[in-house]
PDB file of N, CA and C in Angstrom:
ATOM      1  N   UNK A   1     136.157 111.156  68.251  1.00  0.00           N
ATOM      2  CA  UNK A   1     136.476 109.798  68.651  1.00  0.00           C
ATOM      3  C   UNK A   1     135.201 109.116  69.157  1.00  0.00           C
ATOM      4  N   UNK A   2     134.930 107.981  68.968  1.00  0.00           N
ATOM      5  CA  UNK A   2     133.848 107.499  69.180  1.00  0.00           C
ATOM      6  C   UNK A   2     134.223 106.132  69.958  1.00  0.00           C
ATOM      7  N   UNK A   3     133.640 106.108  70.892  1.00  0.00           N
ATOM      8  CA  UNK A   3     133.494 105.016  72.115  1.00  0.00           C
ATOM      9  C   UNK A   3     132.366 103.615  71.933  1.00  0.00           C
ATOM     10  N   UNK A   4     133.376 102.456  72.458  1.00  0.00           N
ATOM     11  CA  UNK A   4     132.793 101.665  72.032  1.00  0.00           C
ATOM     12  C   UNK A   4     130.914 101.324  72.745  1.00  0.00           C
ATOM     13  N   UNK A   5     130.613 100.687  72.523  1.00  0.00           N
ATOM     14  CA  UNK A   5     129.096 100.308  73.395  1.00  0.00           C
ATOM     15  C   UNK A   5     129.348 100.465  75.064  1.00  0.00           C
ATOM     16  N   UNK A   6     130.496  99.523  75.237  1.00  0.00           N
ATOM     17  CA  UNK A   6     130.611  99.417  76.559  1.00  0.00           C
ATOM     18  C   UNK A   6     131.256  99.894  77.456  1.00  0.00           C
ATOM     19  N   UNK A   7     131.944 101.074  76.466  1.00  0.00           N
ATOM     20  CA  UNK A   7     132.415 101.946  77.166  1.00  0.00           C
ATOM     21  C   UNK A   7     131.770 103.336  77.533  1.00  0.00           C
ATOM     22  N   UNK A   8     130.858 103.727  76.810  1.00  0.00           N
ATOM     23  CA  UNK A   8     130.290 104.668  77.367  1.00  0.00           C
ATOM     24  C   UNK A   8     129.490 105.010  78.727  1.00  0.00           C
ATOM     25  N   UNK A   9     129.249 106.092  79.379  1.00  0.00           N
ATOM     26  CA  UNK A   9     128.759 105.531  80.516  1.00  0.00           C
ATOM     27  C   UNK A   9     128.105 106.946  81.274  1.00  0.00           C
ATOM     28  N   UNK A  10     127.297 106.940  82.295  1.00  0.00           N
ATOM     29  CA  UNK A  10     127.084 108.474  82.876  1.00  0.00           C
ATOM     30  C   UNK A  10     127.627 108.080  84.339  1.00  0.00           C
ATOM     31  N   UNK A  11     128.027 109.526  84.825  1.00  0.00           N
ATOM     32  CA  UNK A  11     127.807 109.810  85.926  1.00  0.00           C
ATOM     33  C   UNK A  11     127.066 110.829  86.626  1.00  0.00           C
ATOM     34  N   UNK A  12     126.579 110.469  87.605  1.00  0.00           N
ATOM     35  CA  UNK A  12     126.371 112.140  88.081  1.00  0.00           C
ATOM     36  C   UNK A  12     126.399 111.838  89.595  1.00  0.00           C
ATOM     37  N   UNK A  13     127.086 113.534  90.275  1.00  0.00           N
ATOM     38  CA  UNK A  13     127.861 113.720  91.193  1.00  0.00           C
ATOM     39  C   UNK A  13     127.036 114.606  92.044  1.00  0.00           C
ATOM     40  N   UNK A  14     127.279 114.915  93.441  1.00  0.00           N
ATOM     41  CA  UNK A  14     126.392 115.830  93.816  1.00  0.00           C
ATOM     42  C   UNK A  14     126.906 116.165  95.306  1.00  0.00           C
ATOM     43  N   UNK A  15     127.087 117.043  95.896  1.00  0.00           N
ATOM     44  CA  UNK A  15     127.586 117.175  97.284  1.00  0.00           C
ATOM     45  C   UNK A  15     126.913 117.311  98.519  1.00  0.00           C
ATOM     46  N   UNK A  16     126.737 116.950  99.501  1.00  0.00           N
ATOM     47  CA  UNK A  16     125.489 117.602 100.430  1.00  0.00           C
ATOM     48  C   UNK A  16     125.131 118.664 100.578  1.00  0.00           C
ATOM     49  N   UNK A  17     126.092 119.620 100.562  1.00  0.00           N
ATOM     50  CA  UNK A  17     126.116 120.922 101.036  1.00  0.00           C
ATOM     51  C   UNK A  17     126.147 121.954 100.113  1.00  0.00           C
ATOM     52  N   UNK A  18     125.874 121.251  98.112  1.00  0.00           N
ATOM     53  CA  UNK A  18     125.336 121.961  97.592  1.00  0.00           C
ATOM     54  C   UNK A  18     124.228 121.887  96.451  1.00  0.00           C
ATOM     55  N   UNK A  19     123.622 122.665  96.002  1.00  0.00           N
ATOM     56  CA  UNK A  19     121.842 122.509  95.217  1.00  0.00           C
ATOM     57  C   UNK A  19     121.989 121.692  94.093  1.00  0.00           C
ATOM     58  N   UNK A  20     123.310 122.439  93.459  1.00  0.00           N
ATOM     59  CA  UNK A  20     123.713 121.147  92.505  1.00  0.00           C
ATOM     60  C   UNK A  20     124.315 120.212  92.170  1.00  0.00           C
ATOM     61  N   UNK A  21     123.883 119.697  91.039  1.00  0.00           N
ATOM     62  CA  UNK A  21     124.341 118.035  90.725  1.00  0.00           C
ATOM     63  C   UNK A  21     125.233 118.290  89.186  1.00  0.00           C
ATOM     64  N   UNK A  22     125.876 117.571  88.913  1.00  0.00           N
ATOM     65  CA  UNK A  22     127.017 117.200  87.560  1.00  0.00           C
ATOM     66  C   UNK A  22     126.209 115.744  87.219  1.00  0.00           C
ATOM     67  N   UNK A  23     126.665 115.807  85.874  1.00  0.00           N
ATOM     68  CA  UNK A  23     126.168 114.640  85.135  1.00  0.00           C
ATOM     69  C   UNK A  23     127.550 114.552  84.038  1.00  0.00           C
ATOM     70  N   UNK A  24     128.154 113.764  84.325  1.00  0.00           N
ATOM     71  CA  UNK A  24     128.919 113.070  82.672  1.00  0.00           C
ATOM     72  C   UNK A  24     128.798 112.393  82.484  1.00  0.00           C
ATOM     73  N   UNK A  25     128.495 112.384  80.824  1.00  0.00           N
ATOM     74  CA  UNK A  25     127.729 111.521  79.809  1.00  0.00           C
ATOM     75  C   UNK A  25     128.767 111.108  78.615  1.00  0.00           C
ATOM     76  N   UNK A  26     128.856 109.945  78.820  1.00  0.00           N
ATOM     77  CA  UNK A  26     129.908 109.329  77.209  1.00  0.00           C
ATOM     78  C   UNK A  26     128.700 108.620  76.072  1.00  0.00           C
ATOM     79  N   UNK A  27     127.634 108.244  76.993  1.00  0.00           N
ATOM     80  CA  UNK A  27     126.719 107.516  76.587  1.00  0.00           C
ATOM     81  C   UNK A  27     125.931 108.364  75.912  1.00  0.00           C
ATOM     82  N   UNK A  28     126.290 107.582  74.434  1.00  0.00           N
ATOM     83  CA  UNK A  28     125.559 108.891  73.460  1.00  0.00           C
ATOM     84  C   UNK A  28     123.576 109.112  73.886  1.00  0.00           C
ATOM     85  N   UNK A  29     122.894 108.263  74.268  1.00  0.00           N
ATOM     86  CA  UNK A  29     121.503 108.239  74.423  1.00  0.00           C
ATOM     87  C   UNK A  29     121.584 109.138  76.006  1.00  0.00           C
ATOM     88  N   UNK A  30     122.187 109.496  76.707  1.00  0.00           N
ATOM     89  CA  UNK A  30     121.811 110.414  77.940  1.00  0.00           C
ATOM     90  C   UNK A  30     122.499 111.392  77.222  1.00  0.00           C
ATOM     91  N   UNK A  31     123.484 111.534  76.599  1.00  0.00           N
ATOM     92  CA  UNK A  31     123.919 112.707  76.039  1.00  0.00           C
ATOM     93  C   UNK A  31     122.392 113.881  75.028  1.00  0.00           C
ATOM     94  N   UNK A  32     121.751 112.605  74.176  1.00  0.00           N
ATOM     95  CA  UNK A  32     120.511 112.910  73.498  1.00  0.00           C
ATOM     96  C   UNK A  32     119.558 113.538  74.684  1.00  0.00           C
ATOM     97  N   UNK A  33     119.519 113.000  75.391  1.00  0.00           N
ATOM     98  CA  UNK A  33     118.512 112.986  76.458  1.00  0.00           C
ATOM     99  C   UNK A  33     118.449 114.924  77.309  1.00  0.00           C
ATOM    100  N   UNK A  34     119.748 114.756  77.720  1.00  0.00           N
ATOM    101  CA  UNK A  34     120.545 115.808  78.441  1.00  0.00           C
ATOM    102  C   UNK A  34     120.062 116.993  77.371  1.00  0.00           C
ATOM    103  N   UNK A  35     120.462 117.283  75.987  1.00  0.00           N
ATOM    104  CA  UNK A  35     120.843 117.846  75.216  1.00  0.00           C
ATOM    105  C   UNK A  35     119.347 118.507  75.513  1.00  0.00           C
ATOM    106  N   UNK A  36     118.548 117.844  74.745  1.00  0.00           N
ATOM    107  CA  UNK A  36     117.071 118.153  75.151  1.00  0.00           C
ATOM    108  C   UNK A  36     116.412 118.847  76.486  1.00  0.00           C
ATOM    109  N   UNK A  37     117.117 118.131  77.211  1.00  0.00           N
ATOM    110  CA  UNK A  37     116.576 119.463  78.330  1.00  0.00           C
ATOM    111  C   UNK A  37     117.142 120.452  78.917  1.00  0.00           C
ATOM    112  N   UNK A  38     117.993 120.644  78.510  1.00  0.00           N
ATOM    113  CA  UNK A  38     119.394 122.015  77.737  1.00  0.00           C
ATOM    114  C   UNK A  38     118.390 122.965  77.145  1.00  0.00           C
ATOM    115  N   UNK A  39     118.101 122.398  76.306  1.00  0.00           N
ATOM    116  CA  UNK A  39     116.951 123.186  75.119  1.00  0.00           C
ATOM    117  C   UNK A  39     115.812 123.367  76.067  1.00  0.00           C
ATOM    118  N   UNK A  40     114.967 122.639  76.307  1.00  0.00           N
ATOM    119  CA  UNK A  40     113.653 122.656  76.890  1.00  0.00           C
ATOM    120  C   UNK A  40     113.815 123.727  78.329  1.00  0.00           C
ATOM    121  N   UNK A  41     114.525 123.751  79.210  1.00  0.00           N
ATOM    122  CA  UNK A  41     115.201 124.221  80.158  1.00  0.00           C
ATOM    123  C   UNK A  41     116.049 124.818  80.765  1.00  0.00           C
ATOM    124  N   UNK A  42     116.457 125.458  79.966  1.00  0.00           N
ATOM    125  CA  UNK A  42     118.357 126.288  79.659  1.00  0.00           C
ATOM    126  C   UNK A  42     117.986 126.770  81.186  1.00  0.00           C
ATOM    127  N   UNK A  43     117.085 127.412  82.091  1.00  0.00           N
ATOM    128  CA  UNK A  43     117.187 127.799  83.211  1.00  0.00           C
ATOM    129  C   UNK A  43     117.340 126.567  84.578  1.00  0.00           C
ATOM    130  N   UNK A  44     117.562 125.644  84.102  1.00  0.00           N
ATOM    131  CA  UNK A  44     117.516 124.510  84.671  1.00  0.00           C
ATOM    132  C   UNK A  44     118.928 123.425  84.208  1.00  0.00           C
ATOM    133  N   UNK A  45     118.693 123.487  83.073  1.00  0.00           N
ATOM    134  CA  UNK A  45     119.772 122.417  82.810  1.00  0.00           C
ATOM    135  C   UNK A  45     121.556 123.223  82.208  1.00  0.00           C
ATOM    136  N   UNK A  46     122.463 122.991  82.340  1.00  0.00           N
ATOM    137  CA  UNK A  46     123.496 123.501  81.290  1.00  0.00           C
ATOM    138  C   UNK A  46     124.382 122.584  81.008  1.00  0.00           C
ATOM    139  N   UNK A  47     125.255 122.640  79.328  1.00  0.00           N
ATOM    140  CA  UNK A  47     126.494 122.478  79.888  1.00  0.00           C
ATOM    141  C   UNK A  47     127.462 123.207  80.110  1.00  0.00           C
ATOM    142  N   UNK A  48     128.467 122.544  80.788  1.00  0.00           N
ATOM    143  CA  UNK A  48     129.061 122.828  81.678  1.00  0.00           C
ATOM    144  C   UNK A  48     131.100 122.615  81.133  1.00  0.00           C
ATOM    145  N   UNK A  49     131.142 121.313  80.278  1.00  0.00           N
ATOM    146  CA  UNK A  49     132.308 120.805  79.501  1.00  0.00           C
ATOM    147  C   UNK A  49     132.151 119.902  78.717  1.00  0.00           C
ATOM    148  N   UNK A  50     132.242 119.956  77.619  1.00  0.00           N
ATOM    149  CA  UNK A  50     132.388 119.538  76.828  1.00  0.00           C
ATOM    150  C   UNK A  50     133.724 118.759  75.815  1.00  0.00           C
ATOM    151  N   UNK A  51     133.894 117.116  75.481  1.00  0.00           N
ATOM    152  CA  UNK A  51     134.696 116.978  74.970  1.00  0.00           C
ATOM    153  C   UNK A  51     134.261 116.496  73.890  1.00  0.00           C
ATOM    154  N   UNK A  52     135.438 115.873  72.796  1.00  0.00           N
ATOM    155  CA  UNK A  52     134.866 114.756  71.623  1.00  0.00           C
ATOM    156  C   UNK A  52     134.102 113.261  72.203  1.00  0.00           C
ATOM    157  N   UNK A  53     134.621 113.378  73.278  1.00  0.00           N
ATOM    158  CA  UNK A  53     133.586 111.738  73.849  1.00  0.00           C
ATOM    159  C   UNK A  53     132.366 112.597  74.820  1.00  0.00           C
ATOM    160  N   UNK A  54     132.618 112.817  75.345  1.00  0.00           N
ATOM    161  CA  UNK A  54     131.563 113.134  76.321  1.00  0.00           C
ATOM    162  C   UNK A  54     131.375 114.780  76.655  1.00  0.00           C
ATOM    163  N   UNK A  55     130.063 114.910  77.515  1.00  0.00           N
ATOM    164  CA  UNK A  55     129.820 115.984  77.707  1.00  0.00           C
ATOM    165  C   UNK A  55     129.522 116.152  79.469  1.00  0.00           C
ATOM    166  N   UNK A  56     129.672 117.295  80.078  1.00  0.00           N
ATOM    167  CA  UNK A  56     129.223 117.528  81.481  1.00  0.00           C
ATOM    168  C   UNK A  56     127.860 118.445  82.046  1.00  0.00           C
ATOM    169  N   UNK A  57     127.111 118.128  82.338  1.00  0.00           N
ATOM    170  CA  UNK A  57     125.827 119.140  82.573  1.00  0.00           C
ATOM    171  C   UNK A  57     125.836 119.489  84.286  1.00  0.00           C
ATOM    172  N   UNK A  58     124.986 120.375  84.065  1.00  0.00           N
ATOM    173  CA  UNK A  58     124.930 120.817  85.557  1.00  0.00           C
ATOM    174  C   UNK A  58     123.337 121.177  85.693  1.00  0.00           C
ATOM    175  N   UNK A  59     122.887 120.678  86.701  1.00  0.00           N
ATOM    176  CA  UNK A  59     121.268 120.675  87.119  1.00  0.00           C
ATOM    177  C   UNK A  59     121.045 120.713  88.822  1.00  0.00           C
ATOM    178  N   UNK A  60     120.180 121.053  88.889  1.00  0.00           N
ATOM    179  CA  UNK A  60     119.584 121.214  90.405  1.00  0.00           C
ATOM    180  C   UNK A  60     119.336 120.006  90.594  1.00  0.00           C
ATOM    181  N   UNK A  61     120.030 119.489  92.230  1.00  0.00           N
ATOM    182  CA  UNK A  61     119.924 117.730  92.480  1.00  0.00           C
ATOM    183  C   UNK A  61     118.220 117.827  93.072  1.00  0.00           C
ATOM    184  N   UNK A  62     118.159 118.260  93.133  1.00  0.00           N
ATOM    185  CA  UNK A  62     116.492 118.059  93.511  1.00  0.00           C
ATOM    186  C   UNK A  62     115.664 117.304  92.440  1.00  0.00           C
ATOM    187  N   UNK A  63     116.183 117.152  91.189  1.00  0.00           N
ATOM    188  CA  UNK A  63     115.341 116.726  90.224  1.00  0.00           C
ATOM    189  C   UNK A  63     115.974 115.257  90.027  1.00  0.00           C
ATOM    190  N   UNK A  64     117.468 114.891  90.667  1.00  0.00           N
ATOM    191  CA  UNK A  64     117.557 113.188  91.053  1.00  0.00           C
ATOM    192  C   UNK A  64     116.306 112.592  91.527  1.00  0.00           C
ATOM    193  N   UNK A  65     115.854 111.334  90.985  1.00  0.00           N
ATOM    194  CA  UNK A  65     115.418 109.794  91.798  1.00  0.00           C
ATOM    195  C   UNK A  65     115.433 108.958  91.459  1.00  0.00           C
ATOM    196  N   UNK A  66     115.748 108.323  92.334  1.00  0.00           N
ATOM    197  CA  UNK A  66     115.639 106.406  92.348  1.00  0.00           C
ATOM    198  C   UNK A  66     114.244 105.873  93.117  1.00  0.00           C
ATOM    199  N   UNK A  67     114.147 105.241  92.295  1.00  0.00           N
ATOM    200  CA  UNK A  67     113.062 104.059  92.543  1.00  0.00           C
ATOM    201  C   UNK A  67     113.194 102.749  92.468  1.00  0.00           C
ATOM    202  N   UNK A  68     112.288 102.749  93.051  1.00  0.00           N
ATOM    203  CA  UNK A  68     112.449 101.182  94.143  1.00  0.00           C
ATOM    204  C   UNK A  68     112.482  99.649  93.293  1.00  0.00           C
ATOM    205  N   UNK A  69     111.028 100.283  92.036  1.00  0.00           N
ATOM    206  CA  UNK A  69     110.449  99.406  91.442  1.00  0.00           C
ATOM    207  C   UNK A  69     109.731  99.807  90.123  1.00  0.00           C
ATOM    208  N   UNK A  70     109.261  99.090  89.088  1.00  0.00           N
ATOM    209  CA  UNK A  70     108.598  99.333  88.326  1.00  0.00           C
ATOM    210  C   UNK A  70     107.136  99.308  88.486  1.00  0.00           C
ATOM    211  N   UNK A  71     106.426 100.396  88.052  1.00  0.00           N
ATOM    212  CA  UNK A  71     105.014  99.977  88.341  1.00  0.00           C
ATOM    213  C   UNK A  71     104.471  98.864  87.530  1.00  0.00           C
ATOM    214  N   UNK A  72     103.627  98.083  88.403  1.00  0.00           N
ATOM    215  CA  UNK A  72     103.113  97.253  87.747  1.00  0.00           C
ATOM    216  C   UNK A  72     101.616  97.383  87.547  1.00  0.00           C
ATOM    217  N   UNK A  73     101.494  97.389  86.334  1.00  0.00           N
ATOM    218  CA  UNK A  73      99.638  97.270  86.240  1.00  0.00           C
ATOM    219  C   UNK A  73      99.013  96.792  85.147  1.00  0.00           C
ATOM    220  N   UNK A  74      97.749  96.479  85.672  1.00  0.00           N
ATOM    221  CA  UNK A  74      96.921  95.513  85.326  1.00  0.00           C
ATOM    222  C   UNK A  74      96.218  95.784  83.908  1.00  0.00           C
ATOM    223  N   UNK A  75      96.088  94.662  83.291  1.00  0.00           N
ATOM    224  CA  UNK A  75      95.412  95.354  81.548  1.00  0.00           C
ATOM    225  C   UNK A  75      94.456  96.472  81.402  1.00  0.00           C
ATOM    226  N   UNK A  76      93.005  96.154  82.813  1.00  0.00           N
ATOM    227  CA  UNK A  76      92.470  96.793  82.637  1.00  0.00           C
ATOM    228  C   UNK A  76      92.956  98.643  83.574  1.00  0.00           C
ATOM    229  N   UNK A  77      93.740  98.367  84.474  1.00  0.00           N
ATOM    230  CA  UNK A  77      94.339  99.718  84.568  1.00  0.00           C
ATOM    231  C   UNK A  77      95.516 100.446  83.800  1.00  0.00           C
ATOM    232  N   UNK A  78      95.759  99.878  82.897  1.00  0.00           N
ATOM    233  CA  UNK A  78      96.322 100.133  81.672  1.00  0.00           C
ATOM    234  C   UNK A  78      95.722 101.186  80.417  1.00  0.00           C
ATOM    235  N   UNK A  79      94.408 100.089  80.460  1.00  0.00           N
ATOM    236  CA  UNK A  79      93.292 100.216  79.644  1.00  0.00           C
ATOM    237  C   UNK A  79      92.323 102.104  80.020  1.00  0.00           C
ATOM    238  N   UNK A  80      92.282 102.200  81.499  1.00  0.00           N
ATOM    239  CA  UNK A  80      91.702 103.415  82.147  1.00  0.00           C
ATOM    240  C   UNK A  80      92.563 104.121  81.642  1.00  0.00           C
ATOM    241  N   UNK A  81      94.283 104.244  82.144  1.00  0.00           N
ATOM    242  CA  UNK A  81      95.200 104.602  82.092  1.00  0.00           C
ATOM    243  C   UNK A  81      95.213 105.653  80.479  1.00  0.00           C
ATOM    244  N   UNK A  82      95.100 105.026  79.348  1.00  0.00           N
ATOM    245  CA  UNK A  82      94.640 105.480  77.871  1.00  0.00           C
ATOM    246  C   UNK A  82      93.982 106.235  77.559  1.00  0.00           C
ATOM    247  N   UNK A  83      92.555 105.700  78.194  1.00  0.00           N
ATOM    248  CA  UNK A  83      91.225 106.691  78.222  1.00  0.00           C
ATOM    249  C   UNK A  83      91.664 107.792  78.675  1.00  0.00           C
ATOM    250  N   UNK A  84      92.197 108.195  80.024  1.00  0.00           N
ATOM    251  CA  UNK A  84      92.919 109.288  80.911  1.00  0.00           C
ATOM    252  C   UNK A  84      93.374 110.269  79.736  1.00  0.00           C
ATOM    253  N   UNK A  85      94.697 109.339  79.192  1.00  0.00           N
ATOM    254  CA  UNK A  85      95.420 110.293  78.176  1.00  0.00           C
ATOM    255  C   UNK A  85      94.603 110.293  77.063  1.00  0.00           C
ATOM    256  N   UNK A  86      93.948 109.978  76.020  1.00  0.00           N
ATOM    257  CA  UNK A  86      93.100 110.465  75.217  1.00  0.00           C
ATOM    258  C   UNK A  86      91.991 111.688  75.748  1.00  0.00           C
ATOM    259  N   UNK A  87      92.092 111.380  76.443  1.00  0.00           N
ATOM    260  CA  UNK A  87      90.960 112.717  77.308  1.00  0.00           C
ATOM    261  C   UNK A  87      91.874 114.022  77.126  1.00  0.00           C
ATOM    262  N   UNK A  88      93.011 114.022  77.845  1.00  0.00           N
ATOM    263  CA  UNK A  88      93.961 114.892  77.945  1.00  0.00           C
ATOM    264  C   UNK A  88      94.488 115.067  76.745  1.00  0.00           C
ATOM    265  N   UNK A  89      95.121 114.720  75.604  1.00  0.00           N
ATOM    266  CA  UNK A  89      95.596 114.632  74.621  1.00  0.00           C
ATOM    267  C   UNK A  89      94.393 115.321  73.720  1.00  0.00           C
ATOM    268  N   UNK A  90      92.906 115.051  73.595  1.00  0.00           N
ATOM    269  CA  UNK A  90      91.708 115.636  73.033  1.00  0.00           C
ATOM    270  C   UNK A  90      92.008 117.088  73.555  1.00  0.00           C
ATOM    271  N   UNK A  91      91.673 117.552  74.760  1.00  0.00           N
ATOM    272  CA  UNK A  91      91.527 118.761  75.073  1.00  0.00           C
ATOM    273  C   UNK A  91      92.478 119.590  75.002  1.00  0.00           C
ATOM    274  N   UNK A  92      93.598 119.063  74.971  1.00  0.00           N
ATOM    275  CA  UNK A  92      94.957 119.834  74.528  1.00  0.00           C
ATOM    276  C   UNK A  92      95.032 120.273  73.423  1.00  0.00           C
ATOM    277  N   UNK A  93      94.468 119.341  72.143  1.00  0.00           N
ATOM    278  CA  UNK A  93      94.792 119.146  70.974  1.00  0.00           C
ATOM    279  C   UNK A  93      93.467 120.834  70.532  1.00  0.00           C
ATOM    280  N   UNK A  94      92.111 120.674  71.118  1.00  0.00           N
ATOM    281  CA  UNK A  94      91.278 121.768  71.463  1.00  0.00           C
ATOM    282  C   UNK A  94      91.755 123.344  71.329  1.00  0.00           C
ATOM    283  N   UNK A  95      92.059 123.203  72.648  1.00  0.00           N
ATOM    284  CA  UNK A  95      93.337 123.965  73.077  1.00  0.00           C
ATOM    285  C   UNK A  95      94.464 124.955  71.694  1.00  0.00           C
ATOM    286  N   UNK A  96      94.954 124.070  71.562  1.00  0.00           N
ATOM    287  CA  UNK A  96      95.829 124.529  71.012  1.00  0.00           C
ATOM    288  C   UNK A  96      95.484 125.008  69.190  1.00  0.00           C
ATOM    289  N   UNK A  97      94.360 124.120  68.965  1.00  0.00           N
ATOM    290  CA  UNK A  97      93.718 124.589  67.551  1.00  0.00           C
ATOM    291  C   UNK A  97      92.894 126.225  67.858  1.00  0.00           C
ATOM    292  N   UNK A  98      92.783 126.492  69.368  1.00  0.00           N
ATOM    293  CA  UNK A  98      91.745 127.368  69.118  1.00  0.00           C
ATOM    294  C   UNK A  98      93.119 128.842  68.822  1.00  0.00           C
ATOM    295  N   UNK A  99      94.477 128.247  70.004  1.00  0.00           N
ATOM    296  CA  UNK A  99      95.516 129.291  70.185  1.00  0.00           C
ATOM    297  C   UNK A  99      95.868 129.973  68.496  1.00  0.00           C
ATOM    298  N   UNK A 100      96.013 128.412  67.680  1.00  0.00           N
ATOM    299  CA  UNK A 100      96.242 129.104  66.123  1.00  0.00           C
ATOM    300  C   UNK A 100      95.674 129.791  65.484  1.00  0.00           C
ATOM    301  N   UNK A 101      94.605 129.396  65.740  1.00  0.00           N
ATOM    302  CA  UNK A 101      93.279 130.393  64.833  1.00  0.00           C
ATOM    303  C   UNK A 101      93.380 131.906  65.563  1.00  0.00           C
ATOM    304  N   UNK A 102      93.882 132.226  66.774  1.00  0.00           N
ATOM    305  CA  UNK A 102      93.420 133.649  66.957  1.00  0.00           C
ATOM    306  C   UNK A 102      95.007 134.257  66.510  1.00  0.00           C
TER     307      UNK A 102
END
């Protein structure tokens, strides 16, 4: 069964008094999202229930946040910002050509 746009939706739940948090997801793009770090993380992420609309995960609430605001920045710290990751992205890329070859 498939849910309309505006009906889909997440939640996630969490108690004081314990480590973890619930997430239900109707919303197929956190469902994508979730799924992925299922995979990436199975020691971290699970699910938990599963239906034809939605799904339930379970994660450590420590990895919740909200923020305040969007960062805002400037062309040219944007611009640094790039350089940064091309630097990082080069030496990784290094990296990982040398891991194949051996």
């Amino acid at each position: 069964m498939n849910l309309s746009f505006q009906e889909q939706e997440l939640h996630i739940n969490s108690s004081r008094d314990e480590d973890f948090a619930t997430a239900y997801c109707s919303d197929k793009t956190w469902i994508t999202k979730f799924d992925k770090l299922v995979k990436k993380s199975p020691d971290l992420f699970s699910v938990v229930h599963e239906t034809n609309v939605g799904k339930t995960y379970r994660f450590p609430k420590r990895l919740i946040s909200i923020r305040s605001s969007v960062r805002q920045m400037t062309d040219e710290q944007k611009k640094e910002a790039a350089e940064r990751l091309k630097k990082i992205h080069s030496s990784h890329k290094f990296t990982n050509n040398i891991k194949q070859q051996v």
